[in-house]
C-alpha atoms as a PDB file:
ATOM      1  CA  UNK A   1      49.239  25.597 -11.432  1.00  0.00           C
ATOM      2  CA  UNK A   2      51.233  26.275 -14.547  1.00  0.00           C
ATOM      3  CA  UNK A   3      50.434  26.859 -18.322  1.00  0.00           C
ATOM      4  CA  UNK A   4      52.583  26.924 -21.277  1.00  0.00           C
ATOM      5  CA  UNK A   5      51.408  27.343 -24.846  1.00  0.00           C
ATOM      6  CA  UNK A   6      53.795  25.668 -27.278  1.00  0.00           C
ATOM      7  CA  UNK A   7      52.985  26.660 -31.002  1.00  0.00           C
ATOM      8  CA  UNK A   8      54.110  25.358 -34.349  1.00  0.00           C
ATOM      9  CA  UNK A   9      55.171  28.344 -35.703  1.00  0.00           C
ATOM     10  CA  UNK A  10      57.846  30.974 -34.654  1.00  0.00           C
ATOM     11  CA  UNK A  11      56.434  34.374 -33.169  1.00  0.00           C
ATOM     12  CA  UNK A  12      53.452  32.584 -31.509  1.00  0.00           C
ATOM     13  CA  UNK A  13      51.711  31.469 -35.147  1.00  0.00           C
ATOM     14  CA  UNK A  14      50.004  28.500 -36.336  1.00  0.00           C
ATOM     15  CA  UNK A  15      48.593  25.686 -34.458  1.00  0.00           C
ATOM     16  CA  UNK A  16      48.913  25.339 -30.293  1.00  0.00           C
ATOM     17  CA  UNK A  17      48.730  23.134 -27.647  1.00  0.00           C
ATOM     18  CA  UNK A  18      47.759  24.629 -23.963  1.00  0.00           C
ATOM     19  CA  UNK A  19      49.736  22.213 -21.760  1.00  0.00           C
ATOM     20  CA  UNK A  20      49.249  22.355 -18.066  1.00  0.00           C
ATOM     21  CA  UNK A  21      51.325  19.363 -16.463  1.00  0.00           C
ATOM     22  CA  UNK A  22      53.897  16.862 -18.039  1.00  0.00           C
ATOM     23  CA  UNK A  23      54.112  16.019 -21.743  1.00  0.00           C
ATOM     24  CA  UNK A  24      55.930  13.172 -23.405  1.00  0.00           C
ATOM     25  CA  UNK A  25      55.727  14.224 -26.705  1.00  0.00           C
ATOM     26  CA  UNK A  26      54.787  17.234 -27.518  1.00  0.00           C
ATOM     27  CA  UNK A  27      54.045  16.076 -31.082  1.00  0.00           C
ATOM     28  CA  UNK A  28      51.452  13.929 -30.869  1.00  0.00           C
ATOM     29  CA  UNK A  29      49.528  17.608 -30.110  1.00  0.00           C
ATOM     30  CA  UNK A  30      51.478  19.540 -33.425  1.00  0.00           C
ATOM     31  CA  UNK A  31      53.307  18.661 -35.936  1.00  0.00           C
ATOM     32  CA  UNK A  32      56.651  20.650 -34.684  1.00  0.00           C
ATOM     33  CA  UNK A  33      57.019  23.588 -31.612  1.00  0.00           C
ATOM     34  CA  UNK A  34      59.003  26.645 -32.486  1.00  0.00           C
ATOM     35  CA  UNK A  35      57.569  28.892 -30.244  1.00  0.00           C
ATOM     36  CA  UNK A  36      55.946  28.983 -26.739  1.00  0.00           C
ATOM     37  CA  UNK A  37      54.726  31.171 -24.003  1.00  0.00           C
ATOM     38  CA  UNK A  38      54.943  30.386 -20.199  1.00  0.00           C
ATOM     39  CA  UNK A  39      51.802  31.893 -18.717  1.00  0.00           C
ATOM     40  CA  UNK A  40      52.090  30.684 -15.067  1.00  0.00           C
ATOM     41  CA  UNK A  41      54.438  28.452 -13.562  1.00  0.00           C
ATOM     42  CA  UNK A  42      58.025  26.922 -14.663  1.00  0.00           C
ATOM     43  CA  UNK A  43      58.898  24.308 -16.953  1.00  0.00           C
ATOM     44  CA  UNK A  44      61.684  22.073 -18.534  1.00  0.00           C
ATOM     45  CA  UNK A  45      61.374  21.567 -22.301  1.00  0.00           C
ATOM     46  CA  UNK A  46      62.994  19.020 -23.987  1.00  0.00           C
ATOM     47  CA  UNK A  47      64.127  18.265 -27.576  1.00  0.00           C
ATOM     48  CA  UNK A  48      63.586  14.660 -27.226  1.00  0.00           C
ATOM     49  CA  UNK A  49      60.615  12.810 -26.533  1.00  0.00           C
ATOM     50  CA  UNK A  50      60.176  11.273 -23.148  1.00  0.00           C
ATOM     51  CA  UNK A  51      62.051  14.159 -21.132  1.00  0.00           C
ATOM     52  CA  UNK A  52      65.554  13.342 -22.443  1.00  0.00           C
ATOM     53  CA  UNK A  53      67.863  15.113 -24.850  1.00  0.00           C
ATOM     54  CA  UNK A  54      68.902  18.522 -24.312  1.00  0.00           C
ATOM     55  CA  UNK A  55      67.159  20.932 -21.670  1.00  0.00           C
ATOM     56  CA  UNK A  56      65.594  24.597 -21.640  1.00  0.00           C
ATOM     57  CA  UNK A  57      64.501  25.629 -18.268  1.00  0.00           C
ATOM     58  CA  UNK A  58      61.859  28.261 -18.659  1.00  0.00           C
ATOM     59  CA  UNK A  59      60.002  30.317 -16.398  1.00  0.00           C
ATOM     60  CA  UNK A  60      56.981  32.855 -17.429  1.00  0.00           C
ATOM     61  CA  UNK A  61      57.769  34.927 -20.255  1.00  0.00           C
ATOM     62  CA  UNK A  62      57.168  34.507 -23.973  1.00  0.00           C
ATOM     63  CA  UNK A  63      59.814  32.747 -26.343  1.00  0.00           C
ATOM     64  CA  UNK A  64      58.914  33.399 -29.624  1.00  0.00           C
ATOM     65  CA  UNK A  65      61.608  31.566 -31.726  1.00  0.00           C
ATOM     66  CA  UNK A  66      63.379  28.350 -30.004  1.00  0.00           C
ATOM     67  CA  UNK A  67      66.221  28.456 -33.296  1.00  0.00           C
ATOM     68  CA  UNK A  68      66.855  32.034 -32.001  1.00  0.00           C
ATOM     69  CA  UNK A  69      66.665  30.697 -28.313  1.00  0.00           C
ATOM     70  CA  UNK A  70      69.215  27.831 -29.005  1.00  0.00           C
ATOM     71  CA  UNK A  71      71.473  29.917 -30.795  1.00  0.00           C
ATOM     72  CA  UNK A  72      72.054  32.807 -28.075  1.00  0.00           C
ATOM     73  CA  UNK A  73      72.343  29.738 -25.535  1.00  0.00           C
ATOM     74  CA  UNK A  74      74.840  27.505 -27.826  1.00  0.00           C
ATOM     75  CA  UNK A  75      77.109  31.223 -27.535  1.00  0.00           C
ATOM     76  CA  UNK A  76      76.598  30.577 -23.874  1.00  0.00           C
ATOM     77  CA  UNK A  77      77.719  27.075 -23.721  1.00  0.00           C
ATOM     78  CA  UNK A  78      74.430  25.523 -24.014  1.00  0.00           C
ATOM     79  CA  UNK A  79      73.115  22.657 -26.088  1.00  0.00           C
ATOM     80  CA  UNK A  80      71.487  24.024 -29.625  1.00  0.00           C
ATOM     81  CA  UNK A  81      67.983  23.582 -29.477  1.00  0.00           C
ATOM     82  CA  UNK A  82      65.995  24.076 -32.241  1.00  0.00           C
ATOM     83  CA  UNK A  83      62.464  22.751 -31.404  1.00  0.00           C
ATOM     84  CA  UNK A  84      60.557  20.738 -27.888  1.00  0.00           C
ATOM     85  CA  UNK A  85      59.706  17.966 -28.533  1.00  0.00           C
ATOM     86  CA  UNK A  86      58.095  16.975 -24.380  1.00  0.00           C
ATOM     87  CA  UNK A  87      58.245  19.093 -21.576  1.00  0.00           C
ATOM     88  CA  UNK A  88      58.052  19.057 -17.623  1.00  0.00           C
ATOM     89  CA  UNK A  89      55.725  21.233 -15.470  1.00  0.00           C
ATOM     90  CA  UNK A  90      58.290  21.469 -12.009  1.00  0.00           C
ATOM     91  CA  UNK A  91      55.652  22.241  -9.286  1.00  0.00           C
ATOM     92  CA  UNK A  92      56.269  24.798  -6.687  1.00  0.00           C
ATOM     93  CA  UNK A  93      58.589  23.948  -3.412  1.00  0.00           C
ATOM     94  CA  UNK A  94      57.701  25.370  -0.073  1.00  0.00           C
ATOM     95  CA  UNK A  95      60.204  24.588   2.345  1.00  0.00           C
ATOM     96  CA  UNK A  96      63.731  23.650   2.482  1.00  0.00           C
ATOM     97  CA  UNK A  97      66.340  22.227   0.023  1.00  0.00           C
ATOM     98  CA  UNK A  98      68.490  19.489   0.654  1.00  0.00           C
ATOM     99  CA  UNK A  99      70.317  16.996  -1.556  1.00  0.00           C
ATOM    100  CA  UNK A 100      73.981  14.650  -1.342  1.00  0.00           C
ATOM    101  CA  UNK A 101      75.832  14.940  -4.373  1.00  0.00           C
ATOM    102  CA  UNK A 102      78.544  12.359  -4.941  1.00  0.00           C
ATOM    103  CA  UNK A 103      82.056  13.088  -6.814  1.00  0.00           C
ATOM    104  CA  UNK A 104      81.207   9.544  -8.434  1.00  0.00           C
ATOM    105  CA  UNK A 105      78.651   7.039  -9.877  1.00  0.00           C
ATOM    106  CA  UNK A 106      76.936   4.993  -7.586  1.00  0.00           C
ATOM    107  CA  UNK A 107      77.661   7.393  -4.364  1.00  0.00           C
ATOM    108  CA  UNK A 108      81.517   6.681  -4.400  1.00  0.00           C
ATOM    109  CA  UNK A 109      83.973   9.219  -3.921  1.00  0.00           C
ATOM    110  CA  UNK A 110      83.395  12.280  -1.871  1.00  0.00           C
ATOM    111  CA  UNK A 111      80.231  13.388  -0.790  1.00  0.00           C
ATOM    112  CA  UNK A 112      78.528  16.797   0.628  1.00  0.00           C
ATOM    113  CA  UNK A 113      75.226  18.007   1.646  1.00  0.00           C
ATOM    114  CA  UNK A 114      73.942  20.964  -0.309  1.00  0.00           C
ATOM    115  CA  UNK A 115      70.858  23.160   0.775  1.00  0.00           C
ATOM    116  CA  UNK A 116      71.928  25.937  -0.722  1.00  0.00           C
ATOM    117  CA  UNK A 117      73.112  27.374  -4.547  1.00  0.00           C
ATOM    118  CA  UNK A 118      76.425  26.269  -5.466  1.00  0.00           C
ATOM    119  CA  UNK A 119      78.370  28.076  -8.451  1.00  0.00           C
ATOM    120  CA  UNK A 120      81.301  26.167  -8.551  1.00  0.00           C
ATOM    121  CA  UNK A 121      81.708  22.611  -6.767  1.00  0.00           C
ATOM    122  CA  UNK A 122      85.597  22.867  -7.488  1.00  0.00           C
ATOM    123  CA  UNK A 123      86.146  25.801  -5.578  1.00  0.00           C
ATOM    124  CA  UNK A 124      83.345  24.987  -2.816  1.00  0.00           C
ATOM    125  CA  UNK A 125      83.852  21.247  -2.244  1.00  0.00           C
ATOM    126  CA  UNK A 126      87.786  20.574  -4.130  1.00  0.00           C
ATOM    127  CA  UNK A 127      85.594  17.707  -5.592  1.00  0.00           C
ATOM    128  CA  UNK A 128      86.697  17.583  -9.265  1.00  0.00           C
ATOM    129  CA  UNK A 129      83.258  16.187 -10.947  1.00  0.00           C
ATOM    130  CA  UNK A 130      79.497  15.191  -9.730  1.00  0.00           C
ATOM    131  CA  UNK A 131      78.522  12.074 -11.045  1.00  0.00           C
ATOM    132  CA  UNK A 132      75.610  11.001  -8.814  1.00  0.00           C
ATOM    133  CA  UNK A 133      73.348  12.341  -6.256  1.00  0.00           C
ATOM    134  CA  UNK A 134      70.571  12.115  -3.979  1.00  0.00           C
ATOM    135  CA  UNK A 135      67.505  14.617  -4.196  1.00  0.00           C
ATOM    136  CA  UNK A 136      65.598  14.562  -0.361  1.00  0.00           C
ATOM    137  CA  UNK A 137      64.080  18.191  -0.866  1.00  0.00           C
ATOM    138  CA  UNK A 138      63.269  20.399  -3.567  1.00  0.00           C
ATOM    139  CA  UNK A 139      63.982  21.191  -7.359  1.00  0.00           C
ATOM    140  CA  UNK A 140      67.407  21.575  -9.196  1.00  0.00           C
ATOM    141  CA  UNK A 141      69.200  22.307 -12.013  1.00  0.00           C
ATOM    142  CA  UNK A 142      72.634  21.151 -11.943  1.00  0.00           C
ATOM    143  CA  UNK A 143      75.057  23.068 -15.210  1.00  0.00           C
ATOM    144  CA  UNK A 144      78.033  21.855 -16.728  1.00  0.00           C
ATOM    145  CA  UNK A 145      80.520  24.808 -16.125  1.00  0.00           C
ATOM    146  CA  UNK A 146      80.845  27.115 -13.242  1.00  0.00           C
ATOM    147  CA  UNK A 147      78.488  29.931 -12.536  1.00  0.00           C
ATOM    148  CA  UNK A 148      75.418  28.453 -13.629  1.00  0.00           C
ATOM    149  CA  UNK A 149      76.185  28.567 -16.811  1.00  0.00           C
ATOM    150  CA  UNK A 150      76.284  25.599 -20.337  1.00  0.00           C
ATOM    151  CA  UNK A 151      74.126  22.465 -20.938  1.00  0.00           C
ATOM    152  CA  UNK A 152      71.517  22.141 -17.627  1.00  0.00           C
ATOM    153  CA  UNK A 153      69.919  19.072 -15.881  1.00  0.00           C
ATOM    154  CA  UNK A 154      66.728  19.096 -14.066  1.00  0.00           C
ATOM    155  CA  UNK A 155      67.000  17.172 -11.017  1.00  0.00           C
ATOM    156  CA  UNK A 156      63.425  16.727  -8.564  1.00  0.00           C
ATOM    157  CA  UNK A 157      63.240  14.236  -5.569  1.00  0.00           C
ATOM    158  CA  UNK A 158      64.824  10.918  -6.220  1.00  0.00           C
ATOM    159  CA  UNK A 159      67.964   8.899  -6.845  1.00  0.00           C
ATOM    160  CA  UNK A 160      70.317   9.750  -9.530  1.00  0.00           C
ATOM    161  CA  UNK A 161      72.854   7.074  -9.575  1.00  0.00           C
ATOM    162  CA  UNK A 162      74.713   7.903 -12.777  1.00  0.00           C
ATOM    163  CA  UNK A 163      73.518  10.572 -14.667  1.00  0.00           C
ATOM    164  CA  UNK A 164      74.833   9.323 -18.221  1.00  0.00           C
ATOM    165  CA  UNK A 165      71.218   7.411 -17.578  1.00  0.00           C
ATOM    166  CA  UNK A 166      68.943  10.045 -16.850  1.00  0.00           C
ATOM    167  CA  UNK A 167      68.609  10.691 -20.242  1.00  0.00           C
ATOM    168  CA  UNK A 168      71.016  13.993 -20.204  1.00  0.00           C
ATOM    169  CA  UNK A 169      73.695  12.019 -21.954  1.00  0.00           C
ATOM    170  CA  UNK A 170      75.745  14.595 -23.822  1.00  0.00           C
ATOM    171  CA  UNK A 171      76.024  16.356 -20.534  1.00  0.00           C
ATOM    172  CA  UNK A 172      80.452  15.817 -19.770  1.00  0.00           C
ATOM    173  CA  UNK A 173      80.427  16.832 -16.059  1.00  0.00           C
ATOM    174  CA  UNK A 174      78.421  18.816 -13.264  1.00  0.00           C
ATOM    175  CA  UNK A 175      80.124  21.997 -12.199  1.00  0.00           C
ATOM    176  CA  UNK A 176      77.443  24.482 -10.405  1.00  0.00           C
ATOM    177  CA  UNK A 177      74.004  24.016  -8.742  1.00  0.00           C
ATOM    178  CA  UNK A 178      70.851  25.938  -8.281  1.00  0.00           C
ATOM    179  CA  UNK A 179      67.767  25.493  -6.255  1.00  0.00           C
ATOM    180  CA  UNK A 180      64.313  26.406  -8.563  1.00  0.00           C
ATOM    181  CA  UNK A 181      62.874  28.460  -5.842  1.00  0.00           C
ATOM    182  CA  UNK A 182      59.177  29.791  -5.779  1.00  0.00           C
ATOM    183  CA  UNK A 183      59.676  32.351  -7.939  1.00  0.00           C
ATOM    184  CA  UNK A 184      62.096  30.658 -10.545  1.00  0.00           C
END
């Protein structure tokens, strides 16, 4: 089962909220989140309400200043993120890992099975872009840019028919993809 403290304050101060599954809006609990600590478990915070906006996947560890967080991960390529506003407890796989991704909305354009990690769908697949897929097993984040690396999606079991809709709608393209194993 997993646990995450979020707290209003930087450095693990002020008000908290002990959160141990989904959260929609984090402040309906405190009045803003600039720090948290992941005591068991994995998660996907948010800085939108209703799991949409920018994403932060974060495993255990502490993270004691999210402005500090979003500014070493905007120098990466990653979204600024200043504060969580709902987050997403991603429960443990066992087992394998399969999903179709789709070089275009709707499943058109080329399409490949993955069941593995794949840091760069160029050079794997020559597909240019992922624009939809289909989740059958396990948890993913998909990245922008090669090597795992700039804005993230968090992708579980489902149908993703055009991402612009998932709610990850600054994200421009999907370049690499990784499996959230047991361990994160």
């Amino acid at each position: 089962m997993g646990r995450i403290i979020f707290y209003e304050e930087r450095n693990f101060q002020g008000r908290s909220y002990d959160c141990s599954s989904d959260c929609g809006d984090i402040h309906m609990h405190l009045n803003r989140c600039n720090s948290c600590r992941v005591e068991n478990g994995c998660f996907v915070a948010y800085d939108h309400p209703n799991f949409t906006g920018n994403q932060v996947f974060l495993k255990r560890g502490e993270y004691s200043d999210f402005q500090r967080i979003g500014s070493m991960m905007g120098m990466m390529g990653m979204a600024m993120m200043d504060t969580v506003r709902s987050c997403r407890m991603i429960p443990m796989h066992r087992g394998q890992f399969r999903m179709k991704i789709h070089e275009r909305e709707n499943y058109g354009g080329q399409m490949h099975e993955l069941m593995d990690d794949c840091e760069s769908i160029q050079d794997r697949y020559l597909m240019s872009d992922c624009q939809s897929c289909n989740v059958t097993d396990g948890h993913w984040l998909m990245f922008e840019q090669p090597s795992y690396k700039g804005r993230m999606m968090y992708v579980r079991p489902g149908e993703y028919r055009n991402f612009r809709e998932t709610g990850a709608s600054n994200m421009t393209r999907i370049s690499s993809i990784r499996r959230i194993t047991d361990n994160c």
